[in-house]
C-alpha atoms as a PDB file:
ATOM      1  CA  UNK A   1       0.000   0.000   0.000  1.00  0.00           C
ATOM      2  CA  UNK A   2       1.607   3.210  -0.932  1.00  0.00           C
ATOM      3  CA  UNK A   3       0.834   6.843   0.434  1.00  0.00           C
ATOM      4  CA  UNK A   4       0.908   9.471  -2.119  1.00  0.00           C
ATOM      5  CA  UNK A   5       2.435  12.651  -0.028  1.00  0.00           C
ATOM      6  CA  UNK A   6       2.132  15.893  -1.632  1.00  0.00           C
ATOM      7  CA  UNK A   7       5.185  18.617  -1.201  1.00  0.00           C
ATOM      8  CA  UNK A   8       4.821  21.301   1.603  1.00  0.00           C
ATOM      9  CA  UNK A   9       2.968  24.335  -0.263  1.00  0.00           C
ATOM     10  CA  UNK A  10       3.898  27.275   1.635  1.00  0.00           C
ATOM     11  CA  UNK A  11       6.854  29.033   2.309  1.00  0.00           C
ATOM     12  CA  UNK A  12       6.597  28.713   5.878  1.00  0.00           C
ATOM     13  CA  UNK A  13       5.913  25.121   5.664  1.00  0.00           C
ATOM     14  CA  UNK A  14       9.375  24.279   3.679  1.00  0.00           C
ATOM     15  CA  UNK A  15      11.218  26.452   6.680  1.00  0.00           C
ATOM     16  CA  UNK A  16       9.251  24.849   9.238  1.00  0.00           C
ATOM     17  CA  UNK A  17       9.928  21.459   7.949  1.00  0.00           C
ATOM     18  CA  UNK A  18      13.773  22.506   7.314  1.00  0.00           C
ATOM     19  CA  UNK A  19      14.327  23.416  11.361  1.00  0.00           C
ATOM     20  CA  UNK A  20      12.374  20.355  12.348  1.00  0.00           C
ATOM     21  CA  UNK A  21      15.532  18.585  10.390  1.00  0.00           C
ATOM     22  CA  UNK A  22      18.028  20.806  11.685  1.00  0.00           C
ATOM     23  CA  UNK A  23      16.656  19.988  15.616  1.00  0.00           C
ATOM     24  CA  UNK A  24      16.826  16.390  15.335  1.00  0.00           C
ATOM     25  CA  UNK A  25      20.318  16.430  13.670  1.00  0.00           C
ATOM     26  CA  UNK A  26      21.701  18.294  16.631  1.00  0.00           C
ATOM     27  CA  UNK A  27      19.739  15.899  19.065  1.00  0.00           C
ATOM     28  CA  UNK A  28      21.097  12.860  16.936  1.00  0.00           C
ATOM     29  CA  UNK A  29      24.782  14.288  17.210  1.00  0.00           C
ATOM     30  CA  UNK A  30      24.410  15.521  20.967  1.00  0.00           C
ATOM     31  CA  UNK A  31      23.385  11.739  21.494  1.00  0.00           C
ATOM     32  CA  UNK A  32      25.911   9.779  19.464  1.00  0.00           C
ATOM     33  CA  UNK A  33      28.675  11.859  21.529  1.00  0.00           C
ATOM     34  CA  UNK A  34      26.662  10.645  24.536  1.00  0.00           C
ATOM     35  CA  UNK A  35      27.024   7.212  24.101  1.00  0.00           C
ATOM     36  CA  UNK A  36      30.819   7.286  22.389  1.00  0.00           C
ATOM     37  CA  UNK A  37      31.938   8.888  25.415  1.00  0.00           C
ATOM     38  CA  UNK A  38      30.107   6.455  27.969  1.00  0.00           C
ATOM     39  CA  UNK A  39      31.791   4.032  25.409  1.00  0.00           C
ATOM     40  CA  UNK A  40      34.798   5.053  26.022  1.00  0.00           C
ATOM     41  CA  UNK A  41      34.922   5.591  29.588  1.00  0.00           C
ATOM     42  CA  UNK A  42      33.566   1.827  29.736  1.00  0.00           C
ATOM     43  CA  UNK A  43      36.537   0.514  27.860  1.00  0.00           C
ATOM     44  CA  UNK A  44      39.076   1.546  30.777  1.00  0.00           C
ATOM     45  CA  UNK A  45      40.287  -1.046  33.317  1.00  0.00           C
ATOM     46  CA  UNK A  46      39.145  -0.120  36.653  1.00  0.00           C
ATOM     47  CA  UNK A  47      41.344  -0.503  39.365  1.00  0.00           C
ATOM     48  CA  UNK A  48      41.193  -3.926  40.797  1.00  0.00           C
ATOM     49  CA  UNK A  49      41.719  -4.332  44.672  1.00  0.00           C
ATOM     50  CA  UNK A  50      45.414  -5.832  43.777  1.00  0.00           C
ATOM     51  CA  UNK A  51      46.483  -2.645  41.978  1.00  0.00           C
ATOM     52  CA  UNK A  52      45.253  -0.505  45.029  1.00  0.00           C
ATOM     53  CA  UNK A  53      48.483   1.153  46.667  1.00  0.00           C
ATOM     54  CA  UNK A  54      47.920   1.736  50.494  1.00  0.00           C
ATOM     55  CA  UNK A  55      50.490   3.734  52.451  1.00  0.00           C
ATOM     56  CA  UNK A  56      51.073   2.375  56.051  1.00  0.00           C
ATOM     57  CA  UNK A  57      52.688   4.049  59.313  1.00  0.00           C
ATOM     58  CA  UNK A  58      54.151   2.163  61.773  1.00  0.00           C
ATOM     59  CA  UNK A  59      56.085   2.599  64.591  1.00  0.00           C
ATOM     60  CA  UNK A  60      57.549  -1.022  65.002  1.00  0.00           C
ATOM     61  CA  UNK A  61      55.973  -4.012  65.682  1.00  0.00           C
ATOM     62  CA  UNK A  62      54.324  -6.493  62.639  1.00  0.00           C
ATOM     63  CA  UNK A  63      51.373  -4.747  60.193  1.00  0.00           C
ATOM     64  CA  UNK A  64      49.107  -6.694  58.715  1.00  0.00           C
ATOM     65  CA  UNK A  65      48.069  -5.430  54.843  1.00  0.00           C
ATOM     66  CA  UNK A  66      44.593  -7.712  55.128  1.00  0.00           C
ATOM     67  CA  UNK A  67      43.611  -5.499  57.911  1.00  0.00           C
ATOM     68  CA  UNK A  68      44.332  -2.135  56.250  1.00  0.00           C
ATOM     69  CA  UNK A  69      41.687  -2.956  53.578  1.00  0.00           C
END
């Protein structure tokens, strides 16, 4: 089943129809950097509980890392 559409007649119709485009381009871009930065920011290793560095005082006497975590 086709739909015969018939072109905007008016002036104000073509413009009108133009910034509609214009909008949801900028929305569509605004979004696509959206996700490619959430992406990106996904793709980095997190630091794991090994990698965590922990500076310890002590003033003699044995320290115990499992404790400082």
């Amino acid at each position: 089943m086709t739909v015969e559409r018939r072109k905007p007649k008016t002036l104000l119709r073509k413009i009108e129809r133009w910034m509609v485009g214009v909008v949801m381009a900028v929305i569509a871009f605004v979004i696509e950097r959206m996700v490619l930065r959430s992406i990106r920011r996904a793709g980095k290793p997190a630091a794991s509980e090994e990698e965590l560095h922990t500076t310890l005082t002590s003033k003699g006497g044995e320290v115990d890392l499992t404790d400082a975590r």
